[in-house]
Protein backbone atom coordinates (compact mmCIF):
# COMPACT_ATOMS: atom_id res chain seq x y z
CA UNK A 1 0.00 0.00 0.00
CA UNK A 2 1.69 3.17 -1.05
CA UNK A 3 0.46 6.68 0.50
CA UNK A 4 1.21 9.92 0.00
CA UNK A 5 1.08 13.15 2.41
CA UNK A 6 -0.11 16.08 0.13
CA UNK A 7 -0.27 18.46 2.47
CA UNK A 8 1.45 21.27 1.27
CA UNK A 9 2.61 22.38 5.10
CA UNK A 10 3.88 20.57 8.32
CA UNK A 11 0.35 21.70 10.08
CA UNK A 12 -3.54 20.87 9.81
CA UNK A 13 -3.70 22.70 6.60
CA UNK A 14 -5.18 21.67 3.40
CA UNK A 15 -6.07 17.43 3.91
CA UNK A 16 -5.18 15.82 0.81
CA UNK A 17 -4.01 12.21 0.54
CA UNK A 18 -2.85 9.89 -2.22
CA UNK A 19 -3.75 5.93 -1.83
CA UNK A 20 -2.64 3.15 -4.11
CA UNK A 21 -4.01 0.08 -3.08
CA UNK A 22 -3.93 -3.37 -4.97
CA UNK A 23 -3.03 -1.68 -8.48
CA UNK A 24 -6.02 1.29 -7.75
CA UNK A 25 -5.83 4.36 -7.02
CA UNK A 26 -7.71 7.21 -4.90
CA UNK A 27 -7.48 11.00 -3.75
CA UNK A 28 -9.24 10.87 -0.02
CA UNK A 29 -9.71 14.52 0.22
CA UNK A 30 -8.96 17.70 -1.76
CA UNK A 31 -8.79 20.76 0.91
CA UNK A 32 -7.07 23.92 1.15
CA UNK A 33 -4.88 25.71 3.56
CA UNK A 34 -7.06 27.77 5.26
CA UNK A 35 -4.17 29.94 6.24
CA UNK A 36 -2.33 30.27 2.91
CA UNK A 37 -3.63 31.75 -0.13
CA UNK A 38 -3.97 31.19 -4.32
CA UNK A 39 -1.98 28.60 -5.43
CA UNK A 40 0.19 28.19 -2.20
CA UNK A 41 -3.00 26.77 -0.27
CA UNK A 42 -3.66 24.16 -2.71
CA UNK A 43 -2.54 20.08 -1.88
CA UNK A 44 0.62 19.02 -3.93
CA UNK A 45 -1.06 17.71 -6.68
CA UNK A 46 1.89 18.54 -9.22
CA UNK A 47 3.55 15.30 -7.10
CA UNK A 48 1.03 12.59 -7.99
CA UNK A 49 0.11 14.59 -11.81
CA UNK A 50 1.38 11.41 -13.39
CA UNK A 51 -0.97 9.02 -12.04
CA UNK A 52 -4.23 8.12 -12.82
CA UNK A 53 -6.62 8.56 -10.31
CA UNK A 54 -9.87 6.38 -10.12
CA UNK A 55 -11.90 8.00 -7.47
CA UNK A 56 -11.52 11.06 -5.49
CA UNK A 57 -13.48 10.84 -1.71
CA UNK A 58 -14.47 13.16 0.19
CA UNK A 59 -14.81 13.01 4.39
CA UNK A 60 -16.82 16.08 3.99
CA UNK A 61 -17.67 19.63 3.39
CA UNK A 62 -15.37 21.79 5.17
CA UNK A 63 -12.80 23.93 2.92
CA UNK A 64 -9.70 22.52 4.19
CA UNK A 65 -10.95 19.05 2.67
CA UNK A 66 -12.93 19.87 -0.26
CA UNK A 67 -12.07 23.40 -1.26
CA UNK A 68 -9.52 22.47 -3.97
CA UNK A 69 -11.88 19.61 -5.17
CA UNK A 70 -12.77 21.44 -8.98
CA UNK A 71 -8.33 21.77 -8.74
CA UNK A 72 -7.97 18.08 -8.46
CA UNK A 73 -10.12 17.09 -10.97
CA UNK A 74 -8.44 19.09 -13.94
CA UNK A 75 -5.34 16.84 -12.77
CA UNK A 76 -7.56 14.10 -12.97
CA UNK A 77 -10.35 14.13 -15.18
CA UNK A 78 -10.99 10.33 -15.45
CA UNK A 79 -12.11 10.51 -11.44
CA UNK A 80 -15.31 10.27 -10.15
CA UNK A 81 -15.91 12.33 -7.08
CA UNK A 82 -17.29 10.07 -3.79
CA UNK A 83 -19.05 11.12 -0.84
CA UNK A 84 -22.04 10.83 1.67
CA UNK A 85 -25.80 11.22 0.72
CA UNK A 86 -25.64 14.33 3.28
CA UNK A 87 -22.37 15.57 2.14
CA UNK A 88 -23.64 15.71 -1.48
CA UNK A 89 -26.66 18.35 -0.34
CA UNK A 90 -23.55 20.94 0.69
CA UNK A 91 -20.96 20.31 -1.44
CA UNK A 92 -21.75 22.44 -4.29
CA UNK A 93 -23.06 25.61 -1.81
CA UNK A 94 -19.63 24.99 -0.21
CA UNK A 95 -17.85 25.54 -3.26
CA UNK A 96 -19.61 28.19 -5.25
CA UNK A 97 -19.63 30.10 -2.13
CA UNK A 98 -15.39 29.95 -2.20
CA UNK A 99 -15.90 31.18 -6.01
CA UNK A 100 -17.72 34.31 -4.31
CA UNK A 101 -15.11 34.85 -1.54
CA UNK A 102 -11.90 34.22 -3.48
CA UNK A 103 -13.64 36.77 -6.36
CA UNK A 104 -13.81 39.37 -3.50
CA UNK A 105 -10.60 38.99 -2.05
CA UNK A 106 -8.89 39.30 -5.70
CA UNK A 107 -10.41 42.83 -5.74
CA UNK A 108 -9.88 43.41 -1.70
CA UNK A 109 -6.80 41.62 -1.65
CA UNK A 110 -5.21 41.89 -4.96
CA UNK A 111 -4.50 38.05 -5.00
CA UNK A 112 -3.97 38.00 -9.07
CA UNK A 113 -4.37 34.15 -8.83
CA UNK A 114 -8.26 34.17 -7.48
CA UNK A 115 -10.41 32.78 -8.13
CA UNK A 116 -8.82 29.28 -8.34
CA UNK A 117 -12.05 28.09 -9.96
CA UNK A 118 -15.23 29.60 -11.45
CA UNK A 119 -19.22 29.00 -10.79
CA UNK A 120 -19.21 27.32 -14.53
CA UNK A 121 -16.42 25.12 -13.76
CA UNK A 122 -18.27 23.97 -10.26
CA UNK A 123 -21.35 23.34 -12.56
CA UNK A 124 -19.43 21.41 -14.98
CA UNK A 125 -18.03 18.63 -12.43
CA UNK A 126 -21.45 18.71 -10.00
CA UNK A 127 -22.84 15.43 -12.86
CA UNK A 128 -19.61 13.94 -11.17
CA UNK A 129 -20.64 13.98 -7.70
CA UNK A 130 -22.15 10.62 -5.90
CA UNK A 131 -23.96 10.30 -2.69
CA UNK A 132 -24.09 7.21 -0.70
CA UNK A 133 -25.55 6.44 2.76
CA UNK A 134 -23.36 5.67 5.38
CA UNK A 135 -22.87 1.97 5.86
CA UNK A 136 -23.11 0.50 2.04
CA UNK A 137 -19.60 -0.68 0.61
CA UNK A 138 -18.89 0.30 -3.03
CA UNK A 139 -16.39 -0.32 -5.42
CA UNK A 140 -14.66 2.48 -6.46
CA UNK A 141 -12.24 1.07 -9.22
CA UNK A 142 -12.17 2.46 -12.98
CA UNK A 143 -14.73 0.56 -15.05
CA UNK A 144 -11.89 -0.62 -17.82
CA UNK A 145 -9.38 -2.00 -15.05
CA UNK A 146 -12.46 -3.84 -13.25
CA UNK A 147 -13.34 -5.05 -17.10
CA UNK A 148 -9.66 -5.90 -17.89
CA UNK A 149 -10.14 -9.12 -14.54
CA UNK A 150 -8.65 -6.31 -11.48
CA UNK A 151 -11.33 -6.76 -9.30
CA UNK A 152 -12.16 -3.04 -7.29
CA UNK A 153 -11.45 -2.48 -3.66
CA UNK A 154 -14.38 -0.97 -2.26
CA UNK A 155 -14.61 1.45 0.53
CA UNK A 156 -17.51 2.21 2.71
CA UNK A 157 -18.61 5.57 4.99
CA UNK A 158 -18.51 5.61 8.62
CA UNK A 159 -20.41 8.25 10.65
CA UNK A 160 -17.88 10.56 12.24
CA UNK A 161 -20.52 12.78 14.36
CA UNK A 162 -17.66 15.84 13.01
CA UNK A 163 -20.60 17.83 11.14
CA UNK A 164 -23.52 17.22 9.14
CA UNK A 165 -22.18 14.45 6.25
CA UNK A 166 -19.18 14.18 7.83
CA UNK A 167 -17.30 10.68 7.35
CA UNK A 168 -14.20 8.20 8.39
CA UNK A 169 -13.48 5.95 5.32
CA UNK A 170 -12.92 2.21 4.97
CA UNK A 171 -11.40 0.92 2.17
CA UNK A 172 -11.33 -2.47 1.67
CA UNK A 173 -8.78 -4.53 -0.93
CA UNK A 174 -8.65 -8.11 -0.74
CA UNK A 175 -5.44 -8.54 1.28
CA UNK A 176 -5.85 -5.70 3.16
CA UNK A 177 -7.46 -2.80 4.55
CA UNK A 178 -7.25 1.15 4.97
CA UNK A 179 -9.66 3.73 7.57
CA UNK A 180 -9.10 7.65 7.43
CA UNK A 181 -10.74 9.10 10.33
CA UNK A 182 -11.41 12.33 8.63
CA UNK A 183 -12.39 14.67 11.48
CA UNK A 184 -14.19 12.74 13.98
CA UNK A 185 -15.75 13.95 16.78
CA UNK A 186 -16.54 10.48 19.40
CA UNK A 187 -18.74 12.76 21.75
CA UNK A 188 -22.24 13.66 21.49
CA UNK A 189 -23.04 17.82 20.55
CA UNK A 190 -26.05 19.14 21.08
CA UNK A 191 -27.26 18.20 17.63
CA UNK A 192 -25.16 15.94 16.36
CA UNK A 193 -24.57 12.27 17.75
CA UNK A 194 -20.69 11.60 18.38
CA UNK A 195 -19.07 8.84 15.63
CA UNK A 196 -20.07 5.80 14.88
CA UNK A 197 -16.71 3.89 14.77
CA UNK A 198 -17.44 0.87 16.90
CA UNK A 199 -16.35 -2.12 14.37
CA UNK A 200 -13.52 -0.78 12.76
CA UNK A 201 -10.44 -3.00 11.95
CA UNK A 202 -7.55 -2.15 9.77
CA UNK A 203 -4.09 -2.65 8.97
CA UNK A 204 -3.44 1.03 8.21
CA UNK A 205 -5.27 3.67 10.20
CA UNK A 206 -4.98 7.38 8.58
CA UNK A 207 -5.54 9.45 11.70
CA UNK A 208 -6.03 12.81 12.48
CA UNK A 209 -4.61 14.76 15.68
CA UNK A 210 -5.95 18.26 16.17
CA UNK A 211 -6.45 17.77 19.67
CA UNK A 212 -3.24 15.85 20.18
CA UNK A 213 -1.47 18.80 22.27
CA UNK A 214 -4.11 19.41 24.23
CA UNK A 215 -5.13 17.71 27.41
CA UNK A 216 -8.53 17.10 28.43
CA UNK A 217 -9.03 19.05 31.98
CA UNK A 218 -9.92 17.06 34.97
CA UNK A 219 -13.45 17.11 35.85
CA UNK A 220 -14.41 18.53 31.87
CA UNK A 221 -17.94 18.21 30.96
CA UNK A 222 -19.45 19.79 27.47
CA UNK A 223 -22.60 20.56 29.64
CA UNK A 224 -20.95 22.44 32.26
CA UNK A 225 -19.16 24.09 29.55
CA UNK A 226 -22.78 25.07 27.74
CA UNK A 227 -23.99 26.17 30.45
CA UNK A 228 -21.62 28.15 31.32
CA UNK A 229 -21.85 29.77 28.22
CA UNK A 230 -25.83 30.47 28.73
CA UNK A 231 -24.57 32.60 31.88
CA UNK A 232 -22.43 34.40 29.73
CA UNK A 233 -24.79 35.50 27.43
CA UNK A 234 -27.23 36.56 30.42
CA UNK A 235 -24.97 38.06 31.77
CA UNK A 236 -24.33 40.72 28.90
CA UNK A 237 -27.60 40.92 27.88
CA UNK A 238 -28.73 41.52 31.47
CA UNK A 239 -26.42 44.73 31.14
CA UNK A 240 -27.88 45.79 27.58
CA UNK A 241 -24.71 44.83 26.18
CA UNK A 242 -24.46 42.79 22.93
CA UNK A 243 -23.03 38.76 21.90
CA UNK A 244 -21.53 38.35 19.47
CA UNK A 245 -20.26 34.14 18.63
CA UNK A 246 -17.73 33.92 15.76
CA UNK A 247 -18.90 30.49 14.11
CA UNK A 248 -17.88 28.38 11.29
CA UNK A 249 -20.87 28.65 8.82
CA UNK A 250 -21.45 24.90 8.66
CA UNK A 251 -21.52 22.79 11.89
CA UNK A 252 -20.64 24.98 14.65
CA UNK A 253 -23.73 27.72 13.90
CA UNK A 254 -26.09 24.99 13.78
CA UNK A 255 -24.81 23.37 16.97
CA UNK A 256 -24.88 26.71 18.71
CA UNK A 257 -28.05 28.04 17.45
CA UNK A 258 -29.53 24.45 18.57
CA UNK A 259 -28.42 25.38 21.68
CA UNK A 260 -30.43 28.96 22.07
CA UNK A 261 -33.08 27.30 20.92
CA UNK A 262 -33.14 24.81 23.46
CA UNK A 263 -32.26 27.00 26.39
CA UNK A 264 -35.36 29.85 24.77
CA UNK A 265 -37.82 26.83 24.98
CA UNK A 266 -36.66 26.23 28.79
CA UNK A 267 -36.96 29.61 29.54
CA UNK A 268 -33.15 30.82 30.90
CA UNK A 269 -32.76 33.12 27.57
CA UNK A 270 -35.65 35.15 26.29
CA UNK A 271 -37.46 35.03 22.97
CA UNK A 272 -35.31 37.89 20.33
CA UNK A 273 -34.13 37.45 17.19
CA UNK A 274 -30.95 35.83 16.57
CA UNK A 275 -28.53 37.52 14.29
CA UNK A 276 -26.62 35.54 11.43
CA UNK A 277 -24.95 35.10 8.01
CA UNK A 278 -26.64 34.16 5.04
CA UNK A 279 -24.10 31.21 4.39
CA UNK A 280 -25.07 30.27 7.62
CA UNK A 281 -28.76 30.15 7.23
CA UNK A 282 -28.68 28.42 4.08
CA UNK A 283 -26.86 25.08 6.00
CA UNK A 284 -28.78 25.76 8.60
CA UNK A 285 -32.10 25.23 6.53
CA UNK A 286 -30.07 22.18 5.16
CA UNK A 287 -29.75 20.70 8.54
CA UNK A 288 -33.61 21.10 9.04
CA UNK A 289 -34.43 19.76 6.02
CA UNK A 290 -32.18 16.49 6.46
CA UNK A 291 -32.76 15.77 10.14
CA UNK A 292 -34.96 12.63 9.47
CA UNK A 293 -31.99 11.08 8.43
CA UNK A 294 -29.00 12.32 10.27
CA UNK A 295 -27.79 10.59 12.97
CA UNK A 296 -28.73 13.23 16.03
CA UNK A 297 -30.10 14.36 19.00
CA UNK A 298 -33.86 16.57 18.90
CA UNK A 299 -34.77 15.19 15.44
CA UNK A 300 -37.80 17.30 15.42
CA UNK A 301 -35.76 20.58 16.26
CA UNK A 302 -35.97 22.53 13.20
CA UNK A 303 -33.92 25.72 13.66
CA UNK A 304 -35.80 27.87 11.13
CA UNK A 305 -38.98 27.63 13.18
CA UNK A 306 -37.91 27.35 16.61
CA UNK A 307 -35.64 30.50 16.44
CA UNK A 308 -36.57 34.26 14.24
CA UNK A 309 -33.15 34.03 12.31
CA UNK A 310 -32.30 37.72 11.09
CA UNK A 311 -30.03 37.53 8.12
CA UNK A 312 -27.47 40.32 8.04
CA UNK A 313 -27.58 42.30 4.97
CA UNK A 314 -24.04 43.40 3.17
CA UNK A 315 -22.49 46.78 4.95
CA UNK A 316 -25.48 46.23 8.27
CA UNK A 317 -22.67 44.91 10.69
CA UNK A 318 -20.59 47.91 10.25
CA UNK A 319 -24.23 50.00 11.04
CA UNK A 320 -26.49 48.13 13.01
CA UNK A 321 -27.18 49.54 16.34
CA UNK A 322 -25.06 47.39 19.41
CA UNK A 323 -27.20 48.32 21.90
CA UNK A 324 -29.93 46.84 23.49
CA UNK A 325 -28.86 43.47 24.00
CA UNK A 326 -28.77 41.56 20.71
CA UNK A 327 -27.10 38.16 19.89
CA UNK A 328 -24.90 37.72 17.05
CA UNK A 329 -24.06 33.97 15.31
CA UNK A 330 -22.19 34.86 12.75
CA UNK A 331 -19.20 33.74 10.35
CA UNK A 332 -16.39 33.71 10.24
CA UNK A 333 -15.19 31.59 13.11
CA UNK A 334 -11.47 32.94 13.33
CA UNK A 335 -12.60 36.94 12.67
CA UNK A 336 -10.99 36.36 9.66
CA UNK A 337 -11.15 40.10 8.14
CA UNK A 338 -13.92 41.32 5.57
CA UNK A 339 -16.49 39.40 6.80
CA UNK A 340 -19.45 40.10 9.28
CA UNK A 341 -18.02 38.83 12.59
CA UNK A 342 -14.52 40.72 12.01
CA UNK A 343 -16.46 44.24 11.22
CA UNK A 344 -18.96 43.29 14.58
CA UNK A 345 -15.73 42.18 16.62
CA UNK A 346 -14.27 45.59 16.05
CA UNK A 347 -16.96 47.75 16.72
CA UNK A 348 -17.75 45.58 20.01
CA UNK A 349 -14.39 45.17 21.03
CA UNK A 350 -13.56 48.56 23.43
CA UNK A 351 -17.30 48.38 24.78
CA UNK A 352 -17.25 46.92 28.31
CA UNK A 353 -21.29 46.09 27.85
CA UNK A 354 -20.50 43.79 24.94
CA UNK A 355 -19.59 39.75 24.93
CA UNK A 356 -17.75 38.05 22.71
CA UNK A 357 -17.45 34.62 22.97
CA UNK A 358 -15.12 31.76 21.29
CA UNK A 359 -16.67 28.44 20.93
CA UNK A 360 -14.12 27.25 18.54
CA UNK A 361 -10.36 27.41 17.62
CA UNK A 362 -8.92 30.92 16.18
CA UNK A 363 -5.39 30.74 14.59
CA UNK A 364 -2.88 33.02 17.13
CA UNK A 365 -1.43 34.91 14.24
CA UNK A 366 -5.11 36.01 13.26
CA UNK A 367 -7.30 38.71 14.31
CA UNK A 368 -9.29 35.98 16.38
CA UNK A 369 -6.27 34.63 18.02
CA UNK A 370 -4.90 38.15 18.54
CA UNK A 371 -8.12 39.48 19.97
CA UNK A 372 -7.71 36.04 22.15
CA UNK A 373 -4.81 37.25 23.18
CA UNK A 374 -5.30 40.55 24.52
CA UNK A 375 -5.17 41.93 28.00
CA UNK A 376 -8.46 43.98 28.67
CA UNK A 377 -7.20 48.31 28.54
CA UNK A 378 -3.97 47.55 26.89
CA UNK A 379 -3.72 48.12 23.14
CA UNK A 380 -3.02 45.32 20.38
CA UNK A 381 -3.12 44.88 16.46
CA UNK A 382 -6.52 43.45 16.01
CA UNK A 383 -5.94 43.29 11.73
CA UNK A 384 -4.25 45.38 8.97
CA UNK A 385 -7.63 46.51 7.84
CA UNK A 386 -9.08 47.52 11.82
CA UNK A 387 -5.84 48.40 13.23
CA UNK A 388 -4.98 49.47 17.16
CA UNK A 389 -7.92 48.59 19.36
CA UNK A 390 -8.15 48.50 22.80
CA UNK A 391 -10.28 45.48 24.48
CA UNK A 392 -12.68 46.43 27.18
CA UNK A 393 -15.12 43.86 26.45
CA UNK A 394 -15.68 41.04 28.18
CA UNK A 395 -14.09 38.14 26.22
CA UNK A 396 -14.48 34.08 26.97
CA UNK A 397 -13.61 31.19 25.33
CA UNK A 398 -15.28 27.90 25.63
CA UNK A 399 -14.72 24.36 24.84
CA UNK A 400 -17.44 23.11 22.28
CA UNK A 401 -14.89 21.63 19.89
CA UNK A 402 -16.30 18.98 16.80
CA UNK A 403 -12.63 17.11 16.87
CA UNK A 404 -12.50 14.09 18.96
CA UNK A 405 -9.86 14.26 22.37
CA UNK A 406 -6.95 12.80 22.07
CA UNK A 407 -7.30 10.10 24.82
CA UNK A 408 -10.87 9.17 22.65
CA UNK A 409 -8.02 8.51 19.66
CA UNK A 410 -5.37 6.52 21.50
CA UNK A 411 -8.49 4.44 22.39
CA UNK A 412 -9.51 3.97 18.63
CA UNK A 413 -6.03 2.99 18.29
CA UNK A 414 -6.17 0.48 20.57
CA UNK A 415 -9.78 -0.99 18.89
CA UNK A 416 -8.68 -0.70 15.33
CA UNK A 417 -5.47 -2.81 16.25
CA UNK A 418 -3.64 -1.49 13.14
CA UNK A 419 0.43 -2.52 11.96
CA UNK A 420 0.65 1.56 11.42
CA UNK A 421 -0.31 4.43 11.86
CA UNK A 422 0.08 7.30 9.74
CA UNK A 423 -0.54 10.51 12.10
CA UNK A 424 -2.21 13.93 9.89
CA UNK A 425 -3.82 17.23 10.16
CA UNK A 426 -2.04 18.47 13.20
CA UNK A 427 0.17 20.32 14.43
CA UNK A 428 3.92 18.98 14.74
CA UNK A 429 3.64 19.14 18.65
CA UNK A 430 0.16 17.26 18.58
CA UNK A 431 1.34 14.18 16.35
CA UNK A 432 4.81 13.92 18.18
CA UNK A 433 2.41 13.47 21.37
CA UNK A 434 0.38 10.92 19.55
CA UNK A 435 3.89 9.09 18.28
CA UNK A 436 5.58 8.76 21.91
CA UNK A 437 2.03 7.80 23.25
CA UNK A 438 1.28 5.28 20.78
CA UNK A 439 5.10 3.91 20.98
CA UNK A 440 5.09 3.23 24.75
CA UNK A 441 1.61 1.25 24.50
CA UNK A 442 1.72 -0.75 21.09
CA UNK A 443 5.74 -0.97 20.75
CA UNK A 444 4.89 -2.82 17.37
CA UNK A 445 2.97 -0.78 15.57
CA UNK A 446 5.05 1.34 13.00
CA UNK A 447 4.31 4.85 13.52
CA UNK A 448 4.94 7.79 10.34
CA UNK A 449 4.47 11.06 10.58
CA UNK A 450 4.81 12.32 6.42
CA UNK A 451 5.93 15.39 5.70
CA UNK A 452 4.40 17.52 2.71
CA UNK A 453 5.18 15.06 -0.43
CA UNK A 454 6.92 12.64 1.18
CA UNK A 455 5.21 8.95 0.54
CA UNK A 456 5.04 5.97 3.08
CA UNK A 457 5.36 2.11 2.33
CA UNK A 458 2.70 0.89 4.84
């Protein structure tokens, strides 16, 4: 089994891997780096451009592992693009909204290179796109090789509870076996059930390891951590201040906005619109419309009716009025700049009355992490576009993360009883933890660590 990293950085980046397996071969993801940008965020495809790609699969619908997808397939035309029933209702939203963005930053920016891909071209590959339930194995091989007596591996998807569509892949071959984790997420959120992994066995286990340098606190629950989060939000709004939650347009709004919802109809937050993007409301109608067969908690919870969902318009967060007590849910999750919760962020920041409140990771070196950062009265660069501010808001950060902890993947290590495992999308520090860890507890499993190109003999 030959696989290759193509990664383009030593970090989570843009997920991207090569797989040649019993004479076939597949692309299991085609992200980008969600800190780079034009051609520098894209997955080394110029070191596979020679071979000829059967399938390309998808885990799902997040840009670092689909947002190069129309990329990959001009290196590989002959491919036909894999992924869940659920996944298949986002993908093309997903990328015809990066067509909007990277068109807009060209012009903001002055990145010559945007956009990478166009609305046609995204049209033009869509009659490539399969959905499958999770659970059903299919064979994935080229029709001529299968005709030619090369029977086709098959691979199957595997619930991983990471957001909606998500997926960990099998991939079977008659002498032996591959799973990719994807992003998986083992614990339940408050929409979506945690991953369905329970059966797996493989001889090669793909694995990611956000999470890897991070310890899970003694005594950590994601309730108290919720509901800690409710007396946040009371507590600003109690003042006549304003919240404002930086969220990742697909997953983490719905999971958050779920939550309101729950804790309106119990009665600890009042009835008032909530505040969000329009990317946002789209998935989040998606989510409603697909909860009959999505593996989750509150099946008849539909967001759209339980909640009054204000869309913001284009230039209203740098006028709306902050006062009063009004709740923002709103992209993007890192206050990445030109967008709605980077132009709120800044106008909320030096107001003690106002909240704003992390339920996700924020990269230090952006305006998220730097607002993270920030001692309360002492002045910081919040971006090139904002400048100086002072913080005198008050600022939290919570827990609600969609990535599984990294004693839940040590434990899927142990259950999936691989020969090797090849550690991804994480940080050098979080896969060296998950190297010595697995090392001192299964001394004969081989353990790789790839580095951007490099290709491993498992």
């Amino acid at each position: 089994m030959k696989i290759i990293n193509l990664n383009p950085a030593d970090e989570i980046g843009a997920s991207s891997w090569f797989v040649e397996i019993d004479g076939h071969r597949l692309l299991m993801d085609a992200g980008t780096h969600p800190k780079r940008d034009g051609n520098h965020s894209l997955p080394l495809y110029d070191r596979v451009k020679k071979e000829e790609v059967d399938a390309v699969v998808l885990t799902h619908c997040h840009h670092d592992h689909v947002g190069s997808l129309p990329v990959a397939l001009r290196h590989f035309p002959k491919a036909h693009v894999l992924m869940t029933e659920l996944s298949y209702f986002l993908i093309e939203r997903v990328l015809h909204n990066s067509v909007n963005v990277m068109k807009r930053q060209r012009e903001e920016l002055g990145i010559r290179e945007y956009p990478l891909f166009t609305h046609d071209e995204v049209d033009e590959i869509a009659p490539l796109f399969q959905g499958f339930r999770y659970n059903r194995e299919i064979e994935w091989a080229a029709f001529q090789k299968v005709r030619a007596g090369r029977p086709s591996p098959t691979l199957e998807f595997l619930d991983a509870g990471h957001t909606l569509g998500s997926a960990g892949i099998m991939v079977r071959a008659p002498r032996e076996r591959l799973f990719f984790t994807g992003d998986v997420c083992f614990h339940d959120q408050t929409l979506l059930k945690g991953a369905r992994f329970e059966d797996v066995k493989a001889d090669v286990l793909i694995m990611e390891t956000t999470r890897g340098a991070r310890a899970t606190l003694k005594g950590f629950t994601r309730a108290a951590e919720l509901d800690r989060l409710t007396e946040s939000i009371i507590r600003v709004l109690r003042r006549k201040g304003s919240v404002l939650i930086p969220t990742f347009a697909l997953g983490r709004t719905q999971e958050i906005l779920a939550h309101l919802a729950l804790q309106m109809r119990a009665g600890r937050l009042k009835r008032q619109p909530i505040y969000i993007g329009g990317l946002g409301r789209v998935f989040t109608e998606i989510y409603d419309l697909q909860a009959h067969q999505t593996h989750r908690q509150h099946s008849g919870l539909k967001l759209t009716e339980a909640l009054e969902l204000e869309v913001l318009e284009k230039g209203q967060p740098e006028k709306i009025r902050l006062g009063g007590g009004k709740i923002f849910v709103v992209t993007a999750g890192m206050l990445s700049e030109n967008t709605a919760a980077h132009e709120l962020a800044a106008r909320m920041a030096g107001d003690k009355n106002h909240g704003i409140f992390f339920v996700g990771y924020a990269d230090p070196d952006g305006p998220g992490g730097r607002l993270k950062a920030s001692k309360p009265g002492v002045p910081f660069i919040f971006s090139a576009s904002a400048g100086e501010l002072v913080r005198r808001c008050e600022l939290e950060d919570f827990d609600l993360s969609a990535h599984a902890n990294r004693e839940e993947l040590l434990e899927l290590v142990s259950r999936v009883e691989p020969r090797a495992v090849i550690l991804g999308h994480g940080d050098p520090a979080a896969r060296a933890w998950f190297e010595k860890q697995i090392h001192a507890r299964w001394p004969k499993i081989k353990v790789f660590q790839p580095k951007p190109g490099e290709t491993v003999q498992a």
